[in-house]
Protein backbone atom coordinates (compact mmCIF):
# COMPACT_ATOMS: atom_id res chain seq x y z
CA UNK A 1 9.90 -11.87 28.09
CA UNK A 2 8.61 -13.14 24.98
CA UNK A 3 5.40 -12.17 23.67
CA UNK A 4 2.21 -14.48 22.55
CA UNK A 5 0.68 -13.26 19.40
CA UNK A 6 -2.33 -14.83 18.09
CA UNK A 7 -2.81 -13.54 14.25
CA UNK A 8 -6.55 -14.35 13.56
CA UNK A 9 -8.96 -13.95 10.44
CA UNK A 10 -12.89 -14.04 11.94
CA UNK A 11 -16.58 -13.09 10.82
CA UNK A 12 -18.75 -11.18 13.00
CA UNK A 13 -19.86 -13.74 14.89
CA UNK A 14 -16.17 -14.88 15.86
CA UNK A 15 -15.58 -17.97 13.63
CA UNK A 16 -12.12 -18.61 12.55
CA UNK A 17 -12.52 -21.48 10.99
CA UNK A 18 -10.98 -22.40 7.24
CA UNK A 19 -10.93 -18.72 6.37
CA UNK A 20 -8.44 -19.48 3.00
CA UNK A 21 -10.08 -22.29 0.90
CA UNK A 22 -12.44 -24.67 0.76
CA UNK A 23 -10.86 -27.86 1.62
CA UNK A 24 -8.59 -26.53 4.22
CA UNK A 25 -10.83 -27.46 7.28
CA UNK A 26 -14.28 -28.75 6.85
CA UNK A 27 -14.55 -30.59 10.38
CA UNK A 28 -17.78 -30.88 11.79
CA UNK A 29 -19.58 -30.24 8.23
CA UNK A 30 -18.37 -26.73 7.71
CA UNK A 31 -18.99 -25.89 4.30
CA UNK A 32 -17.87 -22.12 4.17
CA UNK A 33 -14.36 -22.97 3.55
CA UNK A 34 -12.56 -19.48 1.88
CA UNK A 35 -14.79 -17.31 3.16
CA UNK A 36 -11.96 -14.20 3.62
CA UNK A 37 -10.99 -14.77 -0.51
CA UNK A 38 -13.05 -12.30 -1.32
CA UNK A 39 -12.31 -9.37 0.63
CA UNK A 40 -8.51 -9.64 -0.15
CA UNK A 41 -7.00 -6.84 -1.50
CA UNK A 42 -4.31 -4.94 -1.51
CA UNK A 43 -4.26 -2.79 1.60
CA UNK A 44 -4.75 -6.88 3.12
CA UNK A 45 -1.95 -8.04 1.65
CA UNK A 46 0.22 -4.88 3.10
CA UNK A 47 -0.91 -5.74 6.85
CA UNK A 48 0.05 -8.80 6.69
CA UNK A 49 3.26 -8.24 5.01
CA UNK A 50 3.86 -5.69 7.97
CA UNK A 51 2.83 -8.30 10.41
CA UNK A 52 5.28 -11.11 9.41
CA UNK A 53 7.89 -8.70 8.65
CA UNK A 54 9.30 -8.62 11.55
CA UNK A 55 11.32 -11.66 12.99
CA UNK A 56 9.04 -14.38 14.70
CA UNK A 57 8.71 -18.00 15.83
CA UNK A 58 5.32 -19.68 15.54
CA UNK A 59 3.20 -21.68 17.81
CA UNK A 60 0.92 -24.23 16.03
CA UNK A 61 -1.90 -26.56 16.62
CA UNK A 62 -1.44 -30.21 15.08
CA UNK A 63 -4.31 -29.27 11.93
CA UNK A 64 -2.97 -26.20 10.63
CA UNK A 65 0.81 -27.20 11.52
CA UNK A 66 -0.15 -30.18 8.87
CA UNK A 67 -1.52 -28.10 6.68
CA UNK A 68 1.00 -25.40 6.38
CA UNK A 69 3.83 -27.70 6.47
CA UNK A 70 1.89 -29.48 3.35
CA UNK A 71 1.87 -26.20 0.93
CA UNK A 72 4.40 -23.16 2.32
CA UNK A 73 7.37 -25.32 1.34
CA UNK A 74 6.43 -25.79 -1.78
CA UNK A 75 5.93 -22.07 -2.51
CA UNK A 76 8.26 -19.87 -4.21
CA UNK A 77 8.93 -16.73 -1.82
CA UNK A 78 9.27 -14.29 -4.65
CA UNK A 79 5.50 -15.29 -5.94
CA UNK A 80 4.49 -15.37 -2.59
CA UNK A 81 5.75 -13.26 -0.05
CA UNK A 82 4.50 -14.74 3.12
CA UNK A 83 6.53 -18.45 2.13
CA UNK A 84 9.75 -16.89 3.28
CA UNK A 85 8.94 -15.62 6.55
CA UNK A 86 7.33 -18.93 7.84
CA UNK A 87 9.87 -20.98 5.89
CA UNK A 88 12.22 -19.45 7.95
CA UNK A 89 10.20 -19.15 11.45
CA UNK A 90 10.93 -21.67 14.08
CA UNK A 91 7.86 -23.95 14.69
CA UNK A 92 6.79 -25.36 17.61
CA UNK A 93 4.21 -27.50 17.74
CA UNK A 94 1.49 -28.91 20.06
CA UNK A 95 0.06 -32.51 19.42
CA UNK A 96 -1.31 -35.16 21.76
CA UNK A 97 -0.46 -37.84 19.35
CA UNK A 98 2.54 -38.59 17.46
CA UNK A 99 3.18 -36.05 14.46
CA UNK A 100 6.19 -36.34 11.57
CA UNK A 101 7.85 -32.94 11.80
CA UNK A 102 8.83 -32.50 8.07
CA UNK A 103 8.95 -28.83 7.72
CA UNK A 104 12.47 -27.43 8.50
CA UNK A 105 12.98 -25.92 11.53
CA UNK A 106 10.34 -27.55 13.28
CA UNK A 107 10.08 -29.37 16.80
CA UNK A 108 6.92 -30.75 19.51
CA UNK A 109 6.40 -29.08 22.23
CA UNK A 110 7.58 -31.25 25.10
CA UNK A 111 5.24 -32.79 27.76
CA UNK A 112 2.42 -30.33 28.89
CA UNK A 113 1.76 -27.55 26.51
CA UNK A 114 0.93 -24.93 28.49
CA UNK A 115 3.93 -25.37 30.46
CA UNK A 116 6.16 -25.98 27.45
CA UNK A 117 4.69 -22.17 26.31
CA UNK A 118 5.63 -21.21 29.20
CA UNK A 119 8.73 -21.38 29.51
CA UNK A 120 9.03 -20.41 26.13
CA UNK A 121 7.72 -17.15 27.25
CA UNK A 122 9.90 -16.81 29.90
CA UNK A 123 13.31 -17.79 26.96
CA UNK A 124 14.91 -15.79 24.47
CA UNK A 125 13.84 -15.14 21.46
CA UNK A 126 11.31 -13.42 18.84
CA UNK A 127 8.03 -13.04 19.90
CA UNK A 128 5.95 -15.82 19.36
CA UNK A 129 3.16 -15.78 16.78
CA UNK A 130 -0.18 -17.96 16.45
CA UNK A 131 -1.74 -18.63 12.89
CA UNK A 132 -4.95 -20.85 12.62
CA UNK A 133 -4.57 -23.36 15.48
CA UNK A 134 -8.25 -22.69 16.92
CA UNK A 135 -8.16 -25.94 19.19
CA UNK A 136 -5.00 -24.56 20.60
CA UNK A 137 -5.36 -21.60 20.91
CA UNK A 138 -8.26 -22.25 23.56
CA UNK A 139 -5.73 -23.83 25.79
CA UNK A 140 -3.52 -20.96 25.56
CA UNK A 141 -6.11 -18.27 26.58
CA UNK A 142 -7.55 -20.91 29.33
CA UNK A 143 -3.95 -20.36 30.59
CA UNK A 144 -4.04 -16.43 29.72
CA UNK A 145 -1.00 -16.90 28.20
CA UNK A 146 -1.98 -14.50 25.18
CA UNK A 147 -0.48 -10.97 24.93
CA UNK A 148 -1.99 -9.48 22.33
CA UNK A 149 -4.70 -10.10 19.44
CA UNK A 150 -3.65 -8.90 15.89
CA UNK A 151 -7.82 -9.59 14.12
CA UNK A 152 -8.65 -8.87 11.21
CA UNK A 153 -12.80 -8.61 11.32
CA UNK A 154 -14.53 -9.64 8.24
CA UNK A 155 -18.10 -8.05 7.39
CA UNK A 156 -19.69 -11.88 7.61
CA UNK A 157 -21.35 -13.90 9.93
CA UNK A 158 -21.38 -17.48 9.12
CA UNK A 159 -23.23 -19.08 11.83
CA UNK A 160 -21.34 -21.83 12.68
CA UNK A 161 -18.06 -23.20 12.72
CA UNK A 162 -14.67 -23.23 15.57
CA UNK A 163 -14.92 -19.97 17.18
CA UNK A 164 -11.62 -17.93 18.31
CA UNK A 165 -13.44 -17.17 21.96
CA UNK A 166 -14.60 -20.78 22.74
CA UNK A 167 -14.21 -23.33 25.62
CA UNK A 168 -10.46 -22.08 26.85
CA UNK A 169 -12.60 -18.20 27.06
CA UNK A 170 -11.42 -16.93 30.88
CA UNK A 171 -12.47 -13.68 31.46
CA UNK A 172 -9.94 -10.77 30.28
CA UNK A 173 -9.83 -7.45 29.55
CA UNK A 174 -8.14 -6.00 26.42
CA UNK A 175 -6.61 -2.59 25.05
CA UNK A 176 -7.29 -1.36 21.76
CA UNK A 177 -4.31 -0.62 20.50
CA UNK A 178 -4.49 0.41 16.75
CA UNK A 179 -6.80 -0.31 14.57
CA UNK A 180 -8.11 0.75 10.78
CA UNK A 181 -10.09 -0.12 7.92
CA UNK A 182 -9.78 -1.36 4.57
CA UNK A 183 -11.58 -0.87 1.17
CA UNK A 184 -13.41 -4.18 1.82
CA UNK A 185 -14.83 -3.36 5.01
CA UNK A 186 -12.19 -6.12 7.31
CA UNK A 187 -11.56 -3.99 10.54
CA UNK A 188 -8.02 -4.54 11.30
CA UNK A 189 -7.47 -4.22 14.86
CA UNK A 190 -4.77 -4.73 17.49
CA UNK A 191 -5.71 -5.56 21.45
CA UNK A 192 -3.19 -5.48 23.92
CA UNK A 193 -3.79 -7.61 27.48
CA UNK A 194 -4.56 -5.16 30.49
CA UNK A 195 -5.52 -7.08 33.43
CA UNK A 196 -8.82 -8.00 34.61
CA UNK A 197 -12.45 -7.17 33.74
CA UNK A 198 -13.97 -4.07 35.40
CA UNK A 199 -17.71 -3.52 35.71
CA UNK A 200 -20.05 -0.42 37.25
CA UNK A 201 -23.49 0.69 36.97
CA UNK A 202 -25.05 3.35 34.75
């Protein structure tokens, strides 16, 4: 079975929101667009260049399908290393209203989405991985259809903005499965699904 993979940049207080420029999300008045930028470095740039080296297919949102398909086809893979992999990557995407799929290799996910993951979980194929797509991703965990969280924890809380544990939040118990740090301070950690909550008594 295919794995669900949700890649996610958030601050402290669990906001995922528009973490790689100012105008790339600024619904409901968020004005802290780019807020990763400056903790980028090089030991960043070598997770994620582990993370999508691998093959993969993506699962999108409608927002950040739009705005990826609007800029990594227009990048030059040798200036930047991460056009290439998603270039290549076979989208699917959820939208509840009509969408033009102009980035290659793309294709909606048909009738209900959580059912349409589904049974691409249950395919062949690469594991399937989930970049920005905050609105969807709540369906997917209200569906526990996530297998493991690849975060990368930045030192700053912002206060507001779409949070990666929101209204789709069931409850769920994780696995830390690796995890380091780099020069910046991001925590870099991956958490594997393992079944359900457990609670006790000191």
């Amino acid at each position: 079975m295919r794995k669900i993979i949700v890649l996610s940049f958030v601050s402290l207080d669990g906001v995922m929101q528009a973490p790689g420029g100012p105008r790339e999300d600024a619904s409901g008045d968020f004005v802290f667009g780019g807020w990763t930028v400056p903790y980028f470095d090089e030991f960043m740039g070598g997770v994620m260049g582990e993370q999508m080296g691998g093959p993969f297919d993506l699962l999108l949102g409608r927002k950040t399908y739009d705005i990826f398909a609007s800029y990594w086809p227009k990048q030059d893979e040798t200036a930047n290393p991460a056009a290439g992999p998603l270039n290549r990557a076979k989208k699917h995407v959820a939208s509840r209203s009509p969408i033009a799929l102009s980035w290659e290799n793309s294709e909606l996910l048909p009738g209900d989405a959580a059912e349409a993951v589904r049974r691409l979980k249950a395919g062949d194929g690469p594991d399937l991985q989930v970049h920005g797509s905050a609105n969807f991703i709540q369906t997917l965990l209200k569906n526990d259809l996530v297998d493991e969280l690849w975060l990368k924890i930045f030192p700053v809380a912002l206060g507001t903005g779409k949070r990666l544990f929101a209204e789709g939040t069931i409850p769920a118990a994780f696995t830390l499965r690796e995890s380091k740090t780099s020069p910046h301070g991001v925590i870099v950690a991956t958490y594997v699904r393992s079944g359900d909550i457990k609670t006790g008594t000191f």
